[in-house]
Protein backbone atom coordinates (compact mmCIF):
# COMPACT_ATOMS: atom_id res chain seq x y z
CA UNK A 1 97.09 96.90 88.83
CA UNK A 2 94.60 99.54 88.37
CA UNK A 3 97.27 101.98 87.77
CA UNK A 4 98.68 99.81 84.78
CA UNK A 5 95.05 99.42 83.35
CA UNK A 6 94.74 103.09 83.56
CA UNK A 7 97.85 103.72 81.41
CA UNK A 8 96.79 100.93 79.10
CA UNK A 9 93.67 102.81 78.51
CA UNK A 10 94.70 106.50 78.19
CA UNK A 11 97.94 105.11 75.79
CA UNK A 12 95.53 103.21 73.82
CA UNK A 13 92.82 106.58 73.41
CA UNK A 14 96.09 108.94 72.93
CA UNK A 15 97.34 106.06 70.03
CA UNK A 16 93.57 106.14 68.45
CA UNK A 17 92.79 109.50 68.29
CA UNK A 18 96.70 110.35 67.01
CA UNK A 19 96.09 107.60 63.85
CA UNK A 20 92.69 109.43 62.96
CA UNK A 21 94.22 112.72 62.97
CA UNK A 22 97.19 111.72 60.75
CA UNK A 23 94.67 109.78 58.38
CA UNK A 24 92.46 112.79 58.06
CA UNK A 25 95.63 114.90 57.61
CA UNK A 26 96.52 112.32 54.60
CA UNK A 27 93.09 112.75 53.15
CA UNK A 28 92.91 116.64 53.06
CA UNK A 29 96.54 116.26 50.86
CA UNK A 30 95.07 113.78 48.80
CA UNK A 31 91.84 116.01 48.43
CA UNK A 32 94.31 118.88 47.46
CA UNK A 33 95.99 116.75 44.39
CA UNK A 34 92.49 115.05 43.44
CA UNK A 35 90.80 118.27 43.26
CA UNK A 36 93.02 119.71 41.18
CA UNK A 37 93.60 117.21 38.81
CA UNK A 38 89.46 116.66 38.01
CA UNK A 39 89.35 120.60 37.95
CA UNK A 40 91.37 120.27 35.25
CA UNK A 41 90.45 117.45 33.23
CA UNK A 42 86.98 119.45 33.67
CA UNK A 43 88.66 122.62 32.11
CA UNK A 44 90.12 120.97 29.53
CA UNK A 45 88.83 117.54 28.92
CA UNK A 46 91.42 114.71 27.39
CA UNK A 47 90.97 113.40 23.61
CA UNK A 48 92.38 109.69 24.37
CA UNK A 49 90.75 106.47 26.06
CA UNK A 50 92.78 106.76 28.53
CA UNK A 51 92.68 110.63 29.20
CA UNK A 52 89.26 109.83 29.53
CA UNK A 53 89.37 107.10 31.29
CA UNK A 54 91.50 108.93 34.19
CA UNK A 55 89.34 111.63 34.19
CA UNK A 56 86.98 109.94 35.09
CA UNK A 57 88.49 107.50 38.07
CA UNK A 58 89.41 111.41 39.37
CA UNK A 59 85.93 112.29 39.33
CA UNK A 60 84.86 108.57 41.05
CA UNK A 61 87.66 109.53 43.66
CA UNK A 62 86.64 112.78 44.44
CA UNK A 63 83.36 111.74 45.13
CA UNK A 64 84.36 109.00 47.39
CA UNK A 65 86.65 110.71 49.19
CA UNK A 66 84.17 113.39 49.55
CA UNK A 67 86.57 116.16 48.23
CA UNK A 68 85.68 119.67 48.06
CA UNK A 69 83.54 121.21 45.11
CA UNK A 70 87.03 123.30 44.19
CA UNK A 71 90.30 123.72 45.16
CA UNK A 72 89.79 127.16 47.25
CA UNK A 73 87.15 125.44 49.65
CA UNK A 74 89.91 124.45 52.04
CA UNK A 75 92.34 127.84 51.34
């Protein structure tokens, strides 16, 4: 019985700490396209509502997802 528990345990550690390194793997890829895409609205800012308006839900994303300040941080 304390065998089993034992295995419970370590499968359920080995199944958390797998999930946080896949989500912080899918983070740092969504960092990568984020990053770029408010670098370049920054560059070149858009003319319409909506240009704007995406622009600026880029910006709001990068700062919640606490991207890099540019694109080479990570490279």
């Amino acid at each position: 019985m304390i065998v089993s528990f034992l295995f419970a345990l370590v499968a359920t550690i080995s199944s958390m700490v797998y999930a946080n390194a896949v989500a912080r793997h899918s983070v740092q890829n969504l960092c990568d396209l984020v990053v770029t895409l408010d670098d370049t609205y920054r560059a070149t800012p858009p003319q319409t509502p909506t240009g704007r308006q995406l622009a600026h839900q880029m910006s709001d994303l990068r700062s919640r997802l606490d991207c890099p300040s540019s694109a080479s941080a990570r490279a």
